[in-house]
C-alpha atoms as a PDB file:
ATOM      1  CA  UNK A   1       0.000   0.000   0.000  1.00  0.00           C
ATOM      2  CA  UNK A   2       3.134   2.281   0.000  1.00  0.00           C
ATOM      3  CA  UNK A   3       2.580   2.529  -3.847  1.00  0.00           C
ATOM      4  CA  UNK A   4      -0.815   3.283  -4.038  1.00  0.00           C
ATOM      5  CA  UNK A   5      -0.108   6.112  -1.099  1.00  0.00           C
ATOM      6  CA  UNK A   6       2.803   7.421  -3.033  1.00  0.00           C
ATOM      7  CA  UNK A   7       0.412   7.432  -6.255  1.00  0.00           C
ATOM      8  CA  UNK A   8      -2.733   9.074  -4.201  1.00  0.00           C
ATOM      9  CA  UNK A   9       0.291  11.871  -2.886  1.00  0.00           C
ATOM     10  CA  UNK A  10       1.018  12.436  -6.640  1.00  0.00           C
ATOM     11  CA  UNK A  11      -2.511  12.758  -7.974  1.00  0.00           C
ATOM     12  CA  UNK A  12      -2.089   9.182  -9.928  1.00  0.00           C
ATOM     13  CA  UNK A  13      -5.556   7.190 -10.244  1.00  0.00           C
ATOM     14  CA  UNK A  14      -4.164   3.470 -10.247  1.00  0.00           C
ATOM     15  CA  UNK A  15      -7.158   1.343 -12.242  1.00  0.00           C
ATOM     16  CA  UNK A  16      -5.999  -1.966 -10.258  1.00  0.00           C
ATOM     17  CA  UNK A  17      -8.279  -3.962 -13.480  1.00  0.00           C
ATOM     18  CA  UNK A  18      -5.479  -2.940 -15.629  1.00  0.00           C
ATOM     19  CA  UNK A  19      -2.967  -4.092 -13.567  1.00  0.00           C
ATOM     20  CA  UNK A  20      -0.883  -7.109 -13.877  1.00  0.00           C
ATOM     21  CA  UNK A  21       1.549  -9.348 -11.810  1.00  0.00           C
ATOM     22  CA  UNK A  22       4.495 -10.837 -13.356  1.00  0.00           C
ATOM     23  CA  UNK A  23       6.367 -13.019 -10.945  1.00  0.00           C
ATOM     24  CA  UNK A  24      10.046 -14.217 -12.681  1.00  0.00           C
ATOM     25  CA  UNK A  25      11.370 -17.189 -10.363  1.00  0.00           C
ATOM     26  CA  UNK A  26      12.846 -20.377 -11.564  1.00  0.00           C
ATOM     27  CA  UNK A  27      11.544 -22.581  -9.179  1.00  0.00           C
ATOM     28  CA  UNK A  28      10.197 -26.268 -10.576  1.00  0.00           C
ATOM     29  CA  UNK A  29       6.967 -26.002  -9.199  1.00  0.00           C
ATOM     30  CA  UNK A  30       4.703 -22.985  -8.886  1.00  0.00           C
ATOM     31  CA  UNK A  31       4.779 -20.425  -7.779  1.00  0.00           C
ATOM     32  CA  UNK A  32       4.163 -19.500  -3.505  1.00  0.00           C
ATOM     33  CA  UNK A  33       4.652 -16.073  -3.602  1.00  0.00           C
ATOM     34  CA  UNK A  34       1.143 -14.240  -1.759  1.00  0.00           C
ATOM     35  CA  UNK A  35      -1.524 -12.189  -4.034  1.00  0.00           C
ATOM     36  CA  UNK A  36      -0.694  -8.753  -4.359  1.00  0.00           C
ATOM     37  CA  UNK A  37      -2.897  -6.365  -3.316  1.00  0.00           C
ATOM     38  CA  UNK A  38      -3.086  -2.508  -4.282  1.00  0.00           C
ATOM     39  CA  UNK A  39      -5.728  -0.808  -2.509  1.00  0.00           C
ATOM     40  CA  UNK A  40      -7.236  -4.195  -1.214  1.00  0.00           C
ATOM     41  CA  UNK A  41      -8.099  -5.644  -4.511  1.00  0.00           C
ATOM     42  CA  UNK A  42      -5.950  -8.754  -5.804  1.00  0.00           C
ATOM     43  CA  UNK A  43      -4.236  -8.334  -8.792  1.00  0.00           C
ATOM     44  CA  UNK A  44      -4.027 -10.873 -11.897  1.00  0.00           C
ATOM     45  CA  UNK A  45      -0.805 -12.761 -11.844  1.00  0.00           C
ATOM     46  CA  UNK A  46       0.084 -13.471 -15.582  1.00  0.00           C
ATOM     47  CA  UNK A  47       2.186 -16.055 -16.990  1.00  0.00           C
ATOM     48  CA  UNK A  48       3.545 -13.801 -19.650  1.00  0.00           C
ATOM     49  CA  UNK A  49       3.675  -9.872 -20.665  1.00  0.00           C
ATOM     50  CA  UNK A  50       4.000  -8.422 -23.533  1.00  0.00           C
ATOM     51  CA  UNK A  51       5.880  -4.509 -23.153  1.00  0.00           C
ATOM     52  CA  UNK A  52       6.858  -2.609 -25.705  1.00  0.00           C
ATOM     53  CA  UNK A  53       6.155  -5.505 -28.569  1.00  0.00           C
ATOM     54  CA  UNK A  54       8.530  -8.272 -26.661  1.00  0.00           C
ATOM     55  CA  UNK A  55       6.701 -10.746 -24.750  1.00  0.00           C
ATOM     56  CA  UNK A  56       8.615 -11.258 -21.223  1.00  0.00           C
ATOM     57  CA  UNK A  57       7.674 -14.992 -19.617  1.00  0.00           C
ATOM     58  CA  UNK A  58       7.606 -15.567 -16.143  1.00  0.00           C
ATOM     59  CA  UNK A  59      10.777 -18.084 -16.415  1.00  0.00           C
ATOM     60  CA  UNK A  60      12.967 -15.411 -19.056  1.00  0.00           C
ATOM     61  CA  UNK A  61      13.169 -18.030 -21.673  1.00  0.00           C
ATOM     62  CA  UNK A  62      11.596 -15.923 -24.345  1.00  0.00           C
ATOM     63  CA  UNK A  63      10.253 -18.716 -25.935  1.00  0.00           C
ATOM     64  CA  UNK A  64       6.287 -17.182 -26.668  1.00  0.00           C
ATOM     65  CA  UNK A  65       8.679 -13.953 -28.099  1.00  0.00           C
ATOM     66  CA  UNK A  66      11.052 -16.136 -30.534  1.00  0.00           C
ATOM     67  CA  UNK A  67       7.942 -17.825 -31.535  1.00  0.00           C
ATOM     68  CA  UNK A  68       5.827 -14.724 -32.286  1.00  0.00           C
ATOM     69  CA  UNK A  69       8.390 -13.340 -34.200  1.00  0.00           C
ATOM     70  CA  UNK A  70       8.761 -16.599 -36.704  1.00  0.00           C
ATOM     71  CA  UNK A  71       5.764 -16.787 -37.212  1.00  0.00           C
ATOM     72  CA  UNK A  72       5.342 -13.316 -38.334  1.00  0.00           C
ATOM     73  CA  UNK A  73       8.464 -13.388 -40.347  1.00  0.00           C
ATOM     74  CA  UNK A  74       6.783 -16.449 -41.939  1.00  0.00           C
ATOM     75  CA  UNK A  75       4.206 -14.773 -43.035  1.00  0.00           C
ATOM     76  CA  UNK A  76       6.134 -11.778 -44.495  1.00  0.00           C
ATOM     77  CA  UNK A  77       8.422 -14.243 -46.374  1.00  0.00           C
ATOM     78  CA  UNK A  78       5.803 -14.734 -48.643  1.00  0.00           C
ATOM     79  CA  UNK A  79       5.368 -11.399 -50.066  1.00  0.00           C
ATOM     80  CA  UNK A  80       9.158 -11.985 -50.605  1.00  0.00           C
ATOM     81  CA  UNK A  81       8.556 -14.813 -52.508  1.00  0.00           C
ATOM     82  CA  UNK A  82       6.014 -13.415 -54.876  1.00  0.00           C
ATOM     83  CA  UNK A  83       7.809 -10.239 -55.523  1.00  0.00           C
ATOM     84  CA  UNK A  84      10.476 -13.181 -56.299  1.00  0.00           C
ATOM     85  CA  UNK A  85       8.465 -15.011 -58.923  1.00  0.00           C
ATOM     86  CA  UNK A  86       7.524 -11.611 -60.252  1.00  0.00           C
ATOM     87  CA  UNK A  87      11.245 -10.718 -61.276  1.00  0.00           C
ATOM     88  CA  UNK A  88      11.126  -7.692 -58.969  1.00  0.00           C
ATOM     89  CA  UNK A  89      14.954  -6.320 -58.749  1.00  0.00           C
ATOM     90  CA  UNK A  90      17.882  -7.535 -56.066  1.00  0.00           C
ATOM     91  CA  UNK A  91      17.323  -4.376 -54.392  1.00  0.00           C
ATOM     92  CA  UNK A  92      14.194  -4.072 -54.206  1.00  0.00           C
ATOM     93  CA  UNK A  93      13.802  -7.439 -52.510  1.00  0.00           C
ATOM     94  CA  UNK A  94      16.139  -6.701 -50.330  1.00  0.00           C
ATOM     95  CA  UNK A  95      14.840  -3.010 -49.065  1.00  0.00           C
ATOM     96  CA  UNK A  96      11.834  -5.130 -48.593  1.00  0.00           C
ATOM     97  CA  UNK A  97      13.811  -7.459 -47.127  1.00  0.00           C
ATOM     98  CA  UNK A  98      15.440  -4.943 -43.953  1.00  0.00           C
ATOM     99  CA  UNK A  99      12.101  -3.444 -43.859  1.00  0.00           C
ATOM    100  CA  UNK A 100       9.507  -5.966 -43.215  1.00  0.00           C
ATOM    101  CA  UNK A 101      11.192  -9.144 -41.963  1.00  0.00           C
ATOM    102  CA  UNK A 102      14.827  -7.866 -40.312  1.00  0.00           C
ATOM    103  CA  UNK A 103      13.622  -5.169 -38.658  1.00  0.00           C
ATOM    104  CA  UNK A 104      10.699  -8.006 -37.035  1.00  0.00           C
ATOM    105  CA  UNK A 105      14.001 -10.129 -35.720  1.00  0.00           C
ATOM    106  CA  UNK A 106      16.467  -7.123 -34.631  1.00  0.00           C
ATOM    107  CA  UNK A 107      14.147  -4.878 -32.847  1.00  0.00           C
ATOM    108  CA  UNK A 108      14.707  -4.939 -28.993  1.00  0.00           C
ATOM    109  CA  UNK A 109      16.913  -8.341 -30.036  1.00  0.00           C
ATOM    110  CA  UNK A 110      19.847  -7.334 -27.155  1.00  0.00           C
ATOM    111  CA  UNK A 111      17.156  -7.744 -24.404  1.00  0.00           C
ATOM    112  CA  UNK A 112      16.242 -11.311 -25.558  1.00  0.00           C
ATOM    113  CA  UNK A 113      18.524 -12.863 -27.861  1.00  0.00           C
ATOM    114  CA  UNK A 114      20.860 -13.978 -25.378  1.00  0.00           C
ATOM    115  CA  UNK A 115      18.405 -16.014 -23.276  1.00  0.00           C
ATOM    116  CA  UNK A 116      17.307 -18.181 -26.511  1.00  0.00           C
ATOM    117  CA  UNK A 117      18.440 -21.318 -26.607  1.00  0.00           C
ATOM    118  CA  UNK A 118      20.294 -23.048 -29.684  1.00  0.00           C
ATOM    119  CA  UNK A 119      16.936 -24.653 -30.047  1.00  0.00           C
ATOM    120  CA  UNK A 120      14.833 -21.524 -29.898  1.00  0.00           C
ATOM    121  CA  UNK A 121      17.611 -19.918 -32.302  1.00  0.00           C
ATOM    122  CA  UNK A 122      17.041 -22.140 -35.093  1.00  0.00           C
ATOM    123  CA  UNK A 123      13.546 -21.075 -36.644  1.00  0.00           C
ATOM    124  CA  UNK A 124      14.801 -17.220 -36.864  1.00  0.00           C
ATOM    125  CA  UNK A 125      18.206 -18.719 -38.428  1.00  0.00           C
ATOM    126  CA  UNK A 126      16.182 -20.437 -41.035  1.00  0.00           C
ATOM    127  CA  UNK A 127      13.956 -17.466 -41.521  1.00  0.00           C
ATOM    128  CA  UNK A 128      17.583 -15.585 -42.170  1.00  0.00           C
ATOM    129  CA  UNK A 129      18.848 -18.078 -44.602  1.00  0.00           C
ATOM    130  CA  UNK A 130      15.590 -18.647 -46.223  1.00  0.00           C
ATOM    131  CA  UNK A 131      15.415 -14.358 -46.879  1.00  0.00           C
ATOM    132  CA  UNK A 132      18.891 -14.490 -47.837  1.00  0.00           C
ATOM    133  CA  UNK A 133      17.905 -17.019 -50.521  1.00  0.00           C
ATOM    134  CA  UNK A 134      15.404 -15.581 -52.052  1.00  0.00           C
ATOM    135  CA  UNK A 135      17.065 -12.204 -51.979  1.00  0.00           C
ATOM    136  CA  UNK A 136      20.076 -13.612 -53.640  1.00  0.00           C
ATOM    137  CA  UNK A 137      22.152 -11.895 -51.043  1.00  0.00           C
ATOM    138  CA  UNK A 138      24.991 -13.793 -49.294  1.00  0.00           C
ATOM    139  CA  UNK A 139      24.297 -14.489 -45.339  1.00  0.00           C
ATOM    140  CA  UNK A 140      26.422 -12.721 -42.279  1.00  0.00           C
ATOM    141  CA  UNK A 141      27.860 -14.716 -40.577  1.00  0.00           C
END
């Protein structure tokens, strides 16, 4: 209740429906941490959050985040692939390229890369060598 004083001092209205609870432990089994409560109403506990467009799990494994990402990188490799068949130029494909599908995999990628597992890496490499292929660009290594 120190926060919600602090926000009352302020002139902050806290709307305790749109709160949320993340709790990050790595403990096996769940979780035994008490309900929070901000101005005697419980707040939801979530499993995962999404904040500024990367989705943070309660175990920092980024796996819903990696997965969200292929998936829409997926689905913007076929507009690649069309443009493709359609003869569109090297460099257009590959503006279209940095636009649409490597901007989806760098942005925020220094909070969450490093978590990823070789496993979890794998779909976003192929995604990489896939655009690379259909670019005709050569791959960094």
């Amino acid at each position: 209740d120190i926060f919600a004083e602090w926000c009352r001092w302020n002139c902050l209205d806290l709307n305790t429906s749109k709160i949320k609870e993340l709790v990050v432990d790595f403990l096996k089994g769940p979780s035994i941490t008490p309900t929070l409560l901000v101005n005697n109403q419980p707040i939801e506990r979530v499993e995962s959050y999404r904040h500024l467009g990367t989705i943070i799990d309660h175990k920092l494994t980024f796996q819903l985040n990696s997965e969200t990402i292929f998936s829409k990188c997926q689905q913007r490799l076929f507009f690649l692939r069309k443009l493709r068949r359609l003869q569109v130029h090297q460099s257009v494909l590959t503006a279209l390229y940095k636009c649409i599908i490597e901007s989806v995999i760098t942005f925020n990628m220094s909070a969450w890369f490093g978590s990823l597992s070789n496993i979890q890496r794998n779909p976003l490499n192929t995604i990489v060598s896939m655009s690379s292929k259909i670019t005709g660009l050569e791959q960094d290594h």
